[in-house]
PDB file of N, CA and C in Angstrom:
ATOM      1  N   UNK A   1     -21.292   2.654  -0.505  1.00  0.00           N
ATOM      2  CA  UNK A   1     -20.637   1.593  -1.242  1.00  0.00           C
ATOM      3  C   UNK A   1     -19.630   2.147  -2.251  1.00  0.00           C
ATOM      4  N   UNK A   2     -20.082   3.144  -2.445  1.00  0.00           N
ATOM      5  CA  UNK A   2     -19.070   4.094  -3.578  1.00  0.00           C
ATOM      6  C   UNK A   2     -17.871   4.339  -3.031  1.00  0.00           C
ATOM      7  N   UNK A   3     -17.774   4.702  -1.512  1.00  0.00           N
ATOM      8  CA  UNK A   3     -16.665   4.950  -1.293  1.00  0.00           C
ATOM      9  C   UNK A   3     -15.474   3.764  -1.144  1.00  0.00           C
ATOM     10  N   UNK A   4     -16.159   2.865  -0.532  1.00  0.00           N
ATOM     11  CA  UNK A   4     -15.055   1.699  -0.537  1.00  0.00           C
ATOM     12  C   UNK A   4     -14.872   1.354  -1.637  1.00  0.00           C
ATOM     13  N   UNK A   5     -15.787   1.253  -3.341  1.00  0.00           N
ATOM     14  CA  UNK A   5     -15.112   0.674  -3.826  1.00  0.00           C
ATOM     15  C   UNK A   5     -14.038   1.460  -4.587  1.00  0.00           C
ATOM     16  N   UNK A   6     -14.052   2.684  -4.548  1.00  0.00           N
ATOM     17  CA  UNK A   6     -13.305   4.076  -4.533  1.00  0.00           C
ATOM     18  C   UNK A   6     -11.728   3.534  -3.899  1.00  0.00           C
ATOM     19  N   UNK A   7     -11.666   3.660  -2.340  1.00  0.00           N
ATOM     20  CA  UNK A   7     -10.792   2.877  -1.988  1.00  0.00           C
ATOM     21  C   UNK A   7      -9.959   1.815  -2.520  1.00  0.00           C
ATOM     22  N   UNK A   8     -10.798   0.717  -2.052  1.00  0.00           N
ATOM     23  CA  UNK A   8     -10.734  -0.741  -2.907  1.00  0.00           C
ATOM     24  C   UNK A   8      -9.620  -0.217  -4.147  1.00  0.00           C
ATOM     25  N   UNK A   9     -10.203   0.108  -4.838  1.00  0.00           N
ATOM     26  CA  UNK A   9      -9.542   0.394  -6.447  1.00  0.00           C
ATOM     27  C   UNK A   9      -8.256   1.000  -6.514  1.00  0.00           C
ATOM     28  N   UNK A  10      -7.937   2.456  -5.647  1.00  0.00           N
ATOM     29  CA  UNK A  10      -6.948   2.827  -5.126  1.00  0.00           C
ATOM     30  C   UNK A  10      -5.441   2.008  -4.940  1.00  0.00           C
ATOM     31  N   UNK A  11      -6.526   1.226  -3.494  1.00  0.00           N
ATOM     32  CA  UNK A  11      -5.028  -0.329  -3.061  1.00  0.00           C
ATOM     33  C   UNK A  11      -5.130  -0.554  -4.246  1.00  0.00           C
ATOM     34  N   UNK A  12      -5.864  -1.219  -5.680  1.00  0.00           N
ATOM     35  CA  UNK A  12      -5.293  -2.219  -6.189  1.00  0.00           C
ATOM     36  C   UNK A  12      -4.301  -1.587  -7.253  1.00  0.00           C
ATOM     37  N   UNK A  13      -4.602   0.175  -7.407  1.00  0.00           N
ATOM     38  CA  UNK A  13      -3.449   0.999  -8.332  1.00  0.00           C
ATOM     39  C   UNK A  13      -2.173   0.979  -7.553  1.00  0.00           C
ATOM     40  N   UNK A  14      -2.281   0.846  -6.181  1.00  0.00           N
ATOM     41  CA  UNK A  14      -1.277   1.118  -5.378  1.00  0.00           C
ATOM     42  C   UNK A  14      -0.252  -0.556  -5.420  1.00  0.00           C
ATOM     43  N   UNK A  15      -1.126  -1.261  -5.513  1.00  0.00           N
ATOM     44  CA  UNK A  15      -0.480  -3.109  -5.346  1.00  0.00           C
ATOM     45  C   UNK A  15       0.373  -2.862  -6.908  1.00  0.00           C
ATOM     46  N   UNK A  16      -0.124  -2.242  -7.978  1.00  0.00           N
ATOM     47  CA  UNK A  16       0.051  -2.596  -9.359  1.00  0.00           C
ATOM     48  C   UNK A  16       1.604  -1.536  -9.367  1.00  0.00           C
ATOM     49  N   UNK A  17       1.383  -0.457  -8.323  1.00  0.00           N
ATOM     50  CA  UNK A  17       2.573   0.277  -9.046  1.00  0.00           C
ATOM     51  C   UNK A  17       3.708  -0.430  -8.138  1.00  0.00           C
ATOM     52  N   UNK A  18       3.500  -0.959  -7.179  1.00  0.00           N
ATOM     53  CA  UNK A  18       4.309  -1.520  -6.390  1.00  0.00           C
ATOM     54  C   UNK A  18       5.302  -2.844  -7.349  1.00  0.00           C
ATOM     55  N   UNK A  19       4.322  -3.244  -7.841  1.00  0.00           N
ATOM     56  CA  UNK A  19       5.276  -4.383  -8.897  1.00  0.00           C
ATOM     57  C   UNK A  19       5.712  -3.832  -9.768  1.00  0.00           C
ATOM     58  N   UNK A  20       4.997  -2.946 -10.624  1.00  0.00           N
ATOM     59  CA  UNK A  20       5.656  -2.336 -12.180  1.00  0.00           C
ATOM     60  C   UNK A  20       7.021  -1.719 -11.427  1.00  0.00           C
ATOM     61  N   UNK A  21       7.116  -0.881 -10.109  1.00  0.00           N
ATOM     62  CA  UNK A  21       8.118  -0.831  -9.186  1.00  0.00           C
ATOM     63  C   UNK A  21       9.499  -1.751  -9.040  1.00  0.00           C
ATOM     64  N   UNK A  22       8.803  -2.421  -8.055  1.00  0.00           N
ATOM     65  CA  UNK A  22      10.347  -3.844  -8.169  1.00  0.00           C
ATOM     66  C   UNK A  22      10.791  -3.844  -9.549  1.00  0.00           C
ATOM     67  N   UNK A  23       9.733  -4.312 -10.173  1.00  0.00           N
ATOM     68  CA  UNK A  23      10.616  -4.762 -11.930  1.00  0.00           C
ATOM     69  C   UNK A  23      11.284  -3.425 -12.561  1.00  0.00           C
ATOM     70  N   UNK A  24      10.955  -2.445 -12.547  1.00  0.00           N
ATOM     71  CA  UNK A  24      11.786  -1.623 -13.060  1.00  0.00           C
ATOM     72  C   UNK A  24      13.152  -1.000 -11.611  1.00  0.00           C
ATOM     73  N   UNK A  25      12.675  -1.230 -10.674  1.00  0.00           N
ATOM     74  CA  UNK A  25      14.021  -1.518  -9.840  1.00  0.00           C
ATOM     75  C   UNK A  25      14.989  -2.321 -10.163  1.00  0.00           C
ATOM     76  N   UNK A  26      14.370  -3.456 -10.340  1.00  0.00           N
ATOM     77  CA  UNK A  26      15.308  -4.614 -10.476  1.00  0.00           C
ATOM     78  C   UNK A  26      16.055  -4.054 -11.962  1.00  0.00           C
ATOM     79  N   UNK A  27      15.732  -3.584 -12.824  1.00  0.00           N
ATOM     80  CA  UNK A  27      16.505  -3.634 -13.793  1.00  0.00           C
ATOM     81  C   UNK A  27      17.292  -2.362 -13.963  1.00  0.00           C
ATOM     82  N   UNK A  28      17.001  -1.025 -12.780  1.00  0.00           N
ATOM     83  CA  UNK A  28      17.751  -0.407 -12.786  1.00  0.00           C
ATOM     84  C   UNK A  28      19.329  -0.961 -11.973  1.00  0.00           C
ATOM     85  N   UNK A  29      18.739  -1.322 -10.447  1.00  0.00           N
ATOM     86  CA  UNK A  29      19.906  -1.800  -9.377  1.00  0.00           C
ATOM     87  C   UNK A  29      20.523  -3.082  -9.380  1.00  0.00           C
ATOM     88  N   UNK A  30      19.321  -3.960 -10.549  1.00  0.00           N
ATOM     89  CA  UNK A  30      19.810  -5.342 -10.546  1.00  0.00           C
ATOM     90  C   UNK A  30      19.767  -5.647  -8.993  1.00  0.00           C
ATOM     91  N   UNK A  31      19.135  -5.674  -8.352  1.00  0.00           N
ATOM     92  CA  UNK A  31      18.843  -6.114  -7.317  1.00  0.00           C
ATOM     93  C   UNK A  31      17.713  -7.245  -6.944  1.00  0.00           C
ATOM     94  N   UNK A  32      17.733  -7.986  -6.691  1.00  0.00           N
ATOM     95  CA  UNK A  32      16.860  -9.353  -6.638  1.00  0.00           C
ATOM     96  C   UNK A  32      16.420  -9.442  -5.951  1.00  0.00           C
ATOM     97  N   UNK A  33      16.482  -9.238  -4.314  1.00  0.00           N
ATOM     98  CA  UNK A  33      15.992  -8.403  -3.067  1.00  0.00           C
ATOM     99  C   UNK A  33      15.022  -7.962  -3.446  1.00  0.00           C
ATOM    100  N   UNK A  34      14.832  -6.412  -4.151  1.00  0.00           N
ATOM    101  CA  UNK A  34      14.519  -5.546  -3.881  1.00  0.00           C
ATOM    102  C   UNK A  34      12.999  -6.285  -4.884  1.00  0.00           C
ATOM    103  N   UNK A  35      13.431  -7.066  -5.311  1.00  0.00           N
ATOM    104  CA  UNK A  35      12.621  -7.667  -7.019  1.00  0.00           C
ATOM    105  C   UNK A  35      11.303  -8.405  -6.403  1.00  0.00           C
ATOM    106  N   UNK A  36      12.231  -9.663  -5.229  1.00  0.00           N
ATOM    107  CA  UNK A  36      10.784 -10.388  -4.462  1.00  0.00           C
ATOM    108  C   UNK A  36      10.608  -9.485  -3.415  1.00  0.00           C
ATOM    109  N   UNK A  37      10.942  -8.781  -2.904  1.00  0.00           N
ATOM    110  CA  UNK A  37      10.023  -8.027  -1.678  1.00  0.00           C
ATOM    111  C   UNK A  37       9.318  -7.067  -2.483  1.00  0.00           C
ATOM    112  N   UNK A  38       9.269  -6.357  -3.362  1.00  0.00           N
ATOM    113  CA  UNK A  38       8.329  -6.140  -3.960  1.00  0.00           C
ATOM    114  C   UNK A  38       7.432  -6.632  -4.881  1.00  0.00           C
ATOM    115  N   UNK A  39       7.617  -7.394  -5.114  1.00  0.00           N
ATOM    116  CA  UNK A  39       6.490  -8.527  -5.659  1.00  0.00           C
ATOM    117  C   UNK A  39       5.902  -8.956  -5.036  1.00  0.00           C
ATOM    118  N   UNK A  40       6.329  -9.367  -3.640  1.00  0.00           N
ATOM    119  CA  UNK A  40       5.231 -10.410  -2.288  1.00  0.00           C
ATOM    120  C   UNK A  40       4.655  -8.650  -1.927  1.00  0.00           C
ATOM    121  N   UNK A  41       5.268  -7.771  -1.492  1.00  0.00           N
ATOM    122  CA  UNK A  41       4.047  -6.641  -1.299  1.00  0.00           C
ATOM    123  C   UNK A  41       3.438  -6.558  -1.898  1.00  0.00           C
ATOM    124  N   UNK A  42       3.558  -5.977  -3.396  1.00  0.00           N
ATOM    125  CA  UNK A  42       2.718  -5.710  -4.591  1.00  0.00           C
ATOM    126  C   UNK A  42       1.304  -7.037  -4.513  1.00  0.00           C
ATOM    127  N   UNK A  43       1.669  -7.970  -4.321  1.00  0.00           N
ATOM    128  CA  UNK A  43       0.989  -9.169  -4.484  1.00  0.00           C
ATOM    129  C   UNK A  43      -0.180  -9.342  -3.002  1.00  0.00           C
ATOM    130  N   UNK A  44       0.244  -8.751  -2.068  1.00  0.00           N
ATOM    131  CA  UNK A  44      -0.145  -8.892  -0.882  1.00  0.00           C
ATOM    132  C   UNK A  44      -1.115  -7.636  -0.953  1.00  0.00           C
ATOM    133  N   UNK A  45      -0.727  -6.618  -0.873  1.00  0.00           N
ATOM    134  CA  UNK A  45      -1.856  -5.427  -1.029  1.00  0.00           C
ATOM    135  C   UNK A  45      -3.064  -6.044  -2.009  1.00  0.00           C
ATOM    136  N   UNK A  46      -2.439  -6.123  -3.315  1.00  0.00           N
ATOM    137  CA  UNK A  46      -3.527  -6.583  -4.226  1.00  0.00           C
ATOM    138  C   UNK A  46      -4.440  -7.661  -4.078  1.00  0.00           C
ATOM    139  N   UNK A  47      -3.931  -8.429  -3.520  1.00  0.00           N
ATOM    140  CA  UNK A  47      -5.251  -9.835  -2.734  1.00  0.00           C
ATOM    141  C   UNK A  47      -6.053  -8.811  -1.588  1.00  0.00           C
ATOM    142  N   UNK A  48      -5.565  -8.090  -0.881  1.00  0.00           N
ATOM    143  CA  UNK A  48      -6.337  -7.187   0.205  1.00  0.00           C
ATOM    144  C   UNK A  48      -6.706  -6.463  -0.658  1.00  0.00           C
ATOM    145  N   UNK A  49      -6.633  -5.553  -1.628  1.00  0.00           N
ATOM    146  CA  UNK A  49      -7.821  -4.711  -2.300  1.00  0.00           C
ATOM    147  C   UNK A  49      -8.973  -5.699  -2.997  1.00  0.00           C
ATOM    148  N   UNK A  50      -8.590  -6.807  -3.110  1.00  0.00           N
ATOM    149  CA  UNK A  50      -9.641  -7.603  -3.839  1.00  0.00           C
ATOM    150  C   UNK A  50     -10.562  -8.099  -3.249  1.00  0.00           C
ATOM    151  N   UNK A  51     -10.009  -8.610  -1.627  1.00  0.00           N
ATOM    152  CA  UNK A  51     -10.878  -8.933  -0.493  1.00  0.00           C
ATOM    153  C   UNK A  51     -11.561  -7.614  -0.091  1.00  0.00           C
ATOM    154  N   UNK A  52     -11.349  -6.509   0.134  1.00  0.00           N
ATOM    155  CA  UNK A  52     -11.699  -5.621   0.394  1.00  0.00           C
ATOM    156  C   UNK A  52     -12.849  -4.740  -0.915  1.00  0.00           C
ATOM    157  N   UNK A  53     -12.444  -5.489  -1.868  1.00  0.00           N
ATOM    158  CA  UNK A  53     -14.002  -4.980  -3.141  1.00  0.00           C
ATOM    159  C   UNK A  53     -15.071  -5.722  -2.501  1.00  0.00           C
ATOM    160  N   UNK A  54     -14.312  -7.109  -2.175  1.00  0.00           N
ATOM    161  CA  UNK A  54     -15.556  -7.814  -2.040  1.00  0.00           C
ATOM    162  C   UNK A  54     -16.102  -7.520  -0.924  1.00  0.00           C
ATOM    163  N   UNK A  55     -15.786  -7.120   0.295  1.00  0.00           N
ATOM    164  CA  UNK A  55     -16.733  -6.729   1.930  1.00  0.00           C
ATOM    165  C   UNK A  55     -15.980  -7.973   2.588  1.00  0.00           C
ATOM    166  N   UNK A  56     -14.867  -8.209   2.303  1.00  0.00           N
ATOM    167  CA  UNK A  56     -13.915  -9.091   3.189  1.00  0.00           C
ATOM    168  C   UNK A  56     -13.234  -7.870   4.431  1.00  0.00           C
ATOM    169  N   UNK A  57     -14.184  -7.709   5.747  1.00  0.00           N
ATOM    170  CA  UNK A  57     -13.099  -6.782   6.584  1.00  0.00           C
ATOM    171  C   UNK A  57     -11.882  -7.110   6.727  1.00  0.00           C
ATOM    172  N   UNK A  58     -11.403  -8.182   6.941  1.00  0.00           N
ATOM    173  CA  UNK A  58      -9.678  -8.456   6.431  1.00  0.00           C
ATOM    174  C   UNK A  58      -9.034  -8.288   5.281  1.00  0.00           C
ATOM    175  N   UNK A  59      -9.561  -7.751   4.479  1.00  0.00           N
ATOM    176  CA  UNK A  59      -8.624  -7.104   3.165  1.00  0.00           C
ATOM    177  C   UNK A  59      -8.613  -6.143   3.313  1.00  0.00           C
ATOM    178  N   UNK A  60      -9.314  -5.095   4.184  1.00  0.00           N
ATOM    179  CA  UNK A  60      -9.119  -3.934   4.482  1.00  0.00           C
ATOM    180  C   UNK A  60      -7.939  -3.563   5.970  1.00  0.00           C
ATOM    181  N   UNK A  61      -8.044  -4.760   6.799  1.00  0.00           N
ATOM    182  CA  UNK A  61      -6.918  -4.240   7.876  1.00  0.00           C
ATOM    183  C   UNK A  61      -5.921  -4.954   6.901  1.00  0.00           C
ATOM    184  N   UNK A  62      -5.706  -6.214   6.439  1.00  0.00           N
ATOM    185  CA  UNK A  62      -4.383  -6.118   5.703  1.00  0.00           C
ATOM    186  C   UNK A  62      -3.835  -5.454   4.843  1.00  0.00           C
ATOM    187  N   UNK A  63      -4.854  -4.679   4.053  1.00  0.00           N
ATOM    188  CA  UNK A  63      -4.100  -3.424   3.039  1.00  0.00           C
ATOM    189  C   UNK A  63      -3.849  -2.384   4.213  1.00  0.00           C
ATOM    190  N   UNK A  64      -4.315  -2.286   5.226  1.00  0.00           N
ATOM    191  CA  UNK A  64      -3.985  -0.801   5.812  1.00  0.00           C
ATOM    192  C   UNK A  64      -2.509  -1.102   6.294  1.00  0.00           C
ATOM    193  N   UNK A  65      -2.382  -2.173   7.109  1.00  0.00           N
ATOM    194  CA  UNK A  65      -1.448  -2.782   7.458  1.00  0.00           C
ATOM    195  C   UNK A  65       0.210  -2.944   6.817  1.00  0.00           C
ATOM    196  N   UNK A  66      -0.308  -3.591   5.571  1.00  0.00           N
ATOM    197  CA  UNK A  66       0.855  -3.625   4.707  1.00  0.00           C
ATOM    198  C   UNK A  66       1.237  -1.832   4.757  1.00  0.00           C
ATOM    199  N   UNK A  67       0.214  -1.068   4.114  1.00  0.00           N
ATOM    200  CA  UNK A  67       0.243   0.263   3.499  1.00  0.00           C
ATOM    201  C   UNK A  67       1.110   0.712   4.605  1.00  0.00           C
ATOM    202  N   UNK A  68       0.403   0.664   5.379  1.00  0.00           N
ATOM    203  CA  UNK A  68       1.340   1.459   6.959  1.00  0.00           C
ATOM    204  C   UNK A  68       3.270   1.386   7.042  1.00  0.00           C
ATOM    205  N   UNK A  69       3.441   0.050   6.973  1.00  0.00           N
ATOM    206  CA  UNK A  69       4.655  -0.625   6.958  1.00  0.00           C
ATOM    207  C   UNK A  69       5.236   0.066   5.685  1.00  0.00           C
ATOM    208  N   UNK A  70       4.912  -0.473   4.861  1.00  0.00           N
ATOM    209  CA  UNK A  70       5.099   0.243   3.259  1.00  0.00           C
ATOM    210  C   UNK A  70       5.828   1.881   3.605  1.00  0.00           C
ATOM    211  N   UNK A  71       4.670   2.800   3.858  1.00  0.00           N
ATOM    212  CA  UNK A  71       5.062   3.879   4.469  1.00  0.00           C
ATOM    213  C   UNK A  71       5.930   4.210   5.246  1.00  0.00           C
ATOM    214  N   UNK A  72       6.325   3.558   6.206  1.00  0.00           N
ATOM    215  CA  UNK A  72       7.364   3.732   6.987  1.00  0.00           C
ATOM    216  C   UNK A  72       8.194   3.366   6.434  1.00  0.00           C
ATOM    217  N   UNK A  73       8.423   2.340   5.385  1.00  0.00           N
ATOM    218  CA  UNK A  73       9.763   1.794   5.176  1.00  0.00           C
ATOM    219  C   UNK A  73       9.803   2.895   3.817  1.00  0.00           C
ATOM    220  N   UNK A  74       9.249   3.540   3.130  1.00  0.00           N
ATOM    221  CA  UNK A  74       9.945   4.214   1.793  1.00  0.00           C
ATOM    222  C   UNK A  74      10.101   5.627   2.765  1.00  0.00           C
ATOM    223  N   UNK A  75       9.314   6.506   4.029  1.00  0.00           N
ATOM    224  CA  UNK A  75       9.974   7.214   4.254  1.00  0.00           C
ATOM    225  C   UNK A  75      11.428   6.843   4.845  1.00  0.00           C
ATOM    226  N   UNK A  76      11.222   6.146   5.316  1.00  0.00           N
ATOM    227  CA  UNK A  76      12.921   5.996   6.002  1.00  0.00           C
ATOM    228  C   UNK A  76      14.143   6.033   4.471  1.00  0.00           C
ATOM    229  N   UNK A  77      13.161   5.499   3.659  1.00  0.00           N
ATOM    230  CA  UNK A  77      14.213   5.344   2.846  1.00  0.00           C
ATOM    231  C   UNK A  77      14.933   6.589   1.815  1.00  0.00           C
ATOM    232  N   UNK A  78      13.746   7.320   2.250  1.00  0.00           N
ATOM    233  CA  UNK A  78      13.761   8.818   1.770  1.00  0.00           C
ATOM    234  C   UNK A  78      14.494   9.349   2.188  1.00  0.00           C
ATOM    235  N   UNK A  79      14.917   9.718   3.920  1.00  0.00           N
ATOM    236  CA  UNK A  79      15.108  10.561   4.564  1.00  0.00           C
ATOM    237  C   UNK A  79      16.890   9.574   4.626  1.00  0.00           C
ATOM    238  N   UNK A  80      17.052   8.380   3.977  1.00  0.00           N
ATOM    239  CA  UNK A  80      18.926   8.235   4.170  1.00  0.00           C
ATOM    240  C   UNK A  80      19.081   8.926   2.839  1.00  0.00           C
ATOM    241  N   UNK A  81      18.262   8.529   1.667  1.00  0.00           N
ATOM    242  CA  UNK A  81      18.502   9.440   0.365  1.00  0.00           C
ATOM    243  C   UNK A  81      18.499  10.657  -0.316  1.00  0.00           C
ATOM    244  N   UNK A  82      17.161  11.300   0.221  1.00  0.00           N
ATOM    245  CA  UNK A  82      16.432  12.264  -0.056  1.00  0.00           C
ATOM    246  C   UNK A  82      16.772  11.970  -1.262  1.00  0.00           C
ATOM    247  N   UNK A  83      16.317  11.004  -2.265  1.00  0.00           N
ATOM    248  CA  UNK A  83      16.047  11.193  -3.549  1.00  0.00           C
ATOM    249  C   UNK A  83      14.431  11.322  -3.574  1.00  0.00           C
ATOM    250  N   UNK A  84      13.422  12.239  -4.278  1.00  0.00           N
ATOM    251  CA  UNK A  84      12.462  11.848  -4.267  1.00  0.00           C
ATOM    252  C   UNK A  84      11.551  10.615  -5.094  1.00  0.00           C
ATOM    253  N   UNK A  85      12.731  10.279  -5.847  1.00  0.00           N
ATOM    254  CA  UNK A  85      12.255   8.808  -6.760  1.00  0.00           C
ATOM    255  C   UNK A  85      13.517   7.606  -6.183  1.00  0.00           C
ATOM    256  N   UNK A  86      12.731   6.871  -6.225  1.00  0.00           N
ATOM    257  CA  UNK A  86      11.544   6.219  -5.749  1.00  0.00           C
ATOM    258  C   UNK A  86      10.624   6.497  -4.156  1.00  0.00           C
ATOM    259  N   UNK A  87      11.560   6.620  -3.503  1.00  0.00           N
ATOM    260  CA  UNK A  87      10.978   6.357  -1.802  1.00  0.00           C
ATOM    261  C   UNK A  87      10.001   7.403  -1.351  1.00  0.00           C
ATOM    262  N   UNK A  88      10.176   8.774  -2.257  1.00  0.00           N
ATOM    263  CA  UNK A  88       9.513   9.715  -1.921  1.00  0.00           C
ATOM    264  C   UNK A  88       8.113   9.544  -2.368  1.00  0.00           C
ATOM    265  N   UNK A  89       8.302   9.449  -3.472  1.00  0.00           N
ATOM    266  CA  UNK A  89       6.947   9.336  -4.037  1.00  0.00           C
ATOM    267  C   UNK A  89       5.965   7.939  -3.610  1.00  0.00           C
ATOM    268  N   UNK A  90       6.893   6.895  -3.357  1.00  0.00           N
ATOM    269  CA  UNK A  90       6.266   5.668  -2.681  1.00  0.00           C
ATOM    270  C   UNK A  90       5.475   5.816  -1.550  1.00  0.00           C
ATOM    271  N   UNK A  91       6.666   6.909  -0.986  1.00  0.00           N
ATOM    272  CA  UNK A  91       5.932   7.407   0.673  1.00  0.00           C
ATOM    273  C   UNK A  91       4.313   7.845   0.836  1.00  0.00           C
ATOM    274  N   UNK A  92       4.355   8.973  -0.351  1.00  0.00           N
ATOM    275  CA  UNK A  92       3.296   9.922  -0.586  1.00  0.00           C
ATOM    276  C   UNK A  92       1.790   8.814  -1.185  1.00  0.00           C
ATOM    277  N   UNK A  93       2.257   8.171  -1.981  1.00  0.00           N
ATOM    278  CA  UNK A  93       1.478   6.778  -2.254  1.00  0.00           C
ATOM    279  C   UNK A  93       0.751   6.137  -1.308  1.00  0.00           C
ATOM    280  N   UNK A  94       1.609   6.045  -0.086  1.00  0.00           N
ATOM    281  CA  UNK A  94       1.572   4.877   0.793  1.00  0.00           C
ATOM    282  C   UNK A  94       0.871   6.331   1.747  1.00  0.00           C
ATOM    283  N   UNK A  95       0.973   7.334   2.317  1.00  0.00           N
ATOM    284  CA  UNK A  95       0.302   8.198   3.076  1.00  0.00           C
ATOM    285  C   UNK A  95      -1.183   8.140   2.400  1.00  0.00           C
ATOM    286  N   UNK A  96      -1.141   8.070   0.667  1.00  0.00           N
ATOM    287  CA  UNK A  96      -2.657   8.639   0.468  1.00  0.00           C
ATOM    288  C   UNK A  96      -3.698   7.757   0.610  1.00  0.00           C
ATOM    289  N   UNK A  97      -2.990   6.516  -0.162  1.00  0.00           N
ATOM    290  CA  UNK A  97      -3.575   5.163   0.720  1.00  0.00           C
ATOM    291  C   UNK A  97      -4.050   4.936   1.737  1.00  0.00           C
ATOM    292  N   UNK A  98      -3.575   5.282   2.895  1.00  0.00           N
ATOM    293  CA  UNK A  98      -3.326   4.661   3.777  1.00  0.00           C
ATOM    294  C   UNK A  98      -4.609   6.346   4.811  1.00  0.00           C
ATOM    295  N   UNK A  99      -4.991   7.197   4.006  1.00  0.00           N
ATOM    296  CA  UNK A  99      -6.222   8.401   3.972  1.00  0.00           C
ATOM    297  C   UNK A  99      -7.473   7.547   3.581  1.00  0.00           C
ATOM    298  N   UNK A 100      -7.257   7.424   1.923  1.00  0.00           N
ATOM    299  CA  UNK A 100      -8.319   6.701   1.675  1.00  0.00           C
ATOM    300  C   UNK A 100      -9.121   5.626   2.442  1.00  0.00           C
ATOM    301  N   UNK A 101      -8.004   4.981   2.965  1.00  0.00           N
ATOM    302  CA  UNK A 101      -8.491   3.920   4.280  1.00  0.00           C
ATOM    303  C   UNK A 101      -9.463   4.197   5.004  1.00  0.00           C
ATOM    304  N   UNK A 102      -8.702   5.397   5.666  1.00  0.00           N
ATOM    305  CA  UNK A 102      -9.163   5.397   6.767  1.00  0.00           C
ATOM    306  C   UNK A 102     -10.671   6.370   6.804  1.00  0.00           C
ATOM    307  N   UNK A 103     -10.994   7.097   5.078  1.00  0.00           N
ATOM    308  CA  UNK A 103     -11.623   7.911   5.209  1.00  0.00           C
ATOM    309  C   UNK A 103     -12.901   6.910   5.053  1.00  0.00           C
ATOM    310  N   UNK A 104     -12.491   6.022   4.124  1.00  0.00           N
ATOM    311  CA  UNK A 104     -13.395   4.801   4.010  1.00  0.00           C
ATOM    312  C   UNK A 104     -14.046   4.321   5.587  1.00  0.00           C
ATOM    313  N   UNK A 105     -13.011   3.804   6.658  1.00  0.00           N
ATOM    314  CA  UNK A 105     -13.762   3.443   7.755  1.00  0.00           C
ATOM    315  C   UNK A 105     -14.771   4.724   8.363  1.00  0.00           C
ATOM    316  N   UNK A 106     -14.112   5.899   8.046  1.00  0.00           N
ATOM    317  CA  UNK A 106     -14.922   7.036   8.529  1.00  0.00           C
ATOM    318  C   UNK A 106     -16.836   6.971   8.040  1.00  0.00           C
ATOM    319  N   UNK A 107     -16.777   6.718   6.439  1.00  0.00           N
ATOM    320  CA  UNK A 107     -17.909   6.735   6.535  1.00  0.00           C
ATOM    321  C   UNK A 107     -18.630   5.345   6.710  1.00  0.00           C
ATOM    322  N   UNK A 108     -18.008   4.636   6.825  1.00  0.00           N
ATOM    323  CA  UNK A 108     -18.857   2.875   7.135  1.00  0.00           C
ATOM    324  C   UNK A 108     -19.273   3.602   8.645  1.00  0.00           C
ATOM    325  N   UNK A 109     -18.728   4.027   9.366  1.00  0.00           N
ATOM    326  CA  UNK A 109     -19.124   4.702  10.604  1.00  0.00           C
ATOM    327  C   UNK A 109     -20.302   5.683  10.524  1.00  0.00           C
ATOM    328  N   UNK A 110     -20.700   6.382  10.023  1.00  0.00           N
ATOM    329  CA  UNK A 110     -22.292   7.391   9.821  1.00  0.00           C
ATOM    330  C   UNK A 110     -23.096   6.487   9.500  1.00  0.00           C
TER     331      UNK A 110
END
């Protein structure tokens, strides 16, 4: 139980930096885009880490889910920039996440 809620807690640092994210995006790029798609992610992970404290198995494929997507979209976004802030570090976020996951299903499995 330790480990998921280990997990669990993780997504919901991961949902939280995702918004403190957009908003300080938005006020670097002024971008409004960038403001609600990270807010509906940020917002979306974080209902799946919450379902997922609770033993909701669908808060756990939808955080993996989002996380996955997430991941793919800040590496890509890395590799047109190679800046490592933001996309890089988002990436690395979204990879460790997206470990924790799966290390979590590993032991619900023993």
């Amino acid at each position: 139980m330790a480990k998921k809620k280990h997990a669990s807690s993780f997504l919901l640092f991961y949902g939280a930096v995702l918004l403190i994210g957009s908003f300080l995006g938005h006020l670097k790029a002024s971008s409004r885009v960038s403001l609600i798609a990270g807010i509906a992610s940020g917002l979306i992970v974080i209902v799946a880490a919450v379902a997922s404290y609770k033993g909701r198995s669908w808060g756990r494929i939808i955080g993996f889910i989002a996380t996955f997507f997430l991941f793919v979209f800040f590496l890509y976004r890395y590799f047109l920039t190679f800046n490592f802030l933001p996309a890089g570090l988002m990436s690395l976020f979204s990879l460790a996440t997206l470990f924790l996951s799966l290390k979590e299903r590993e032991v619900e499995k023993v």
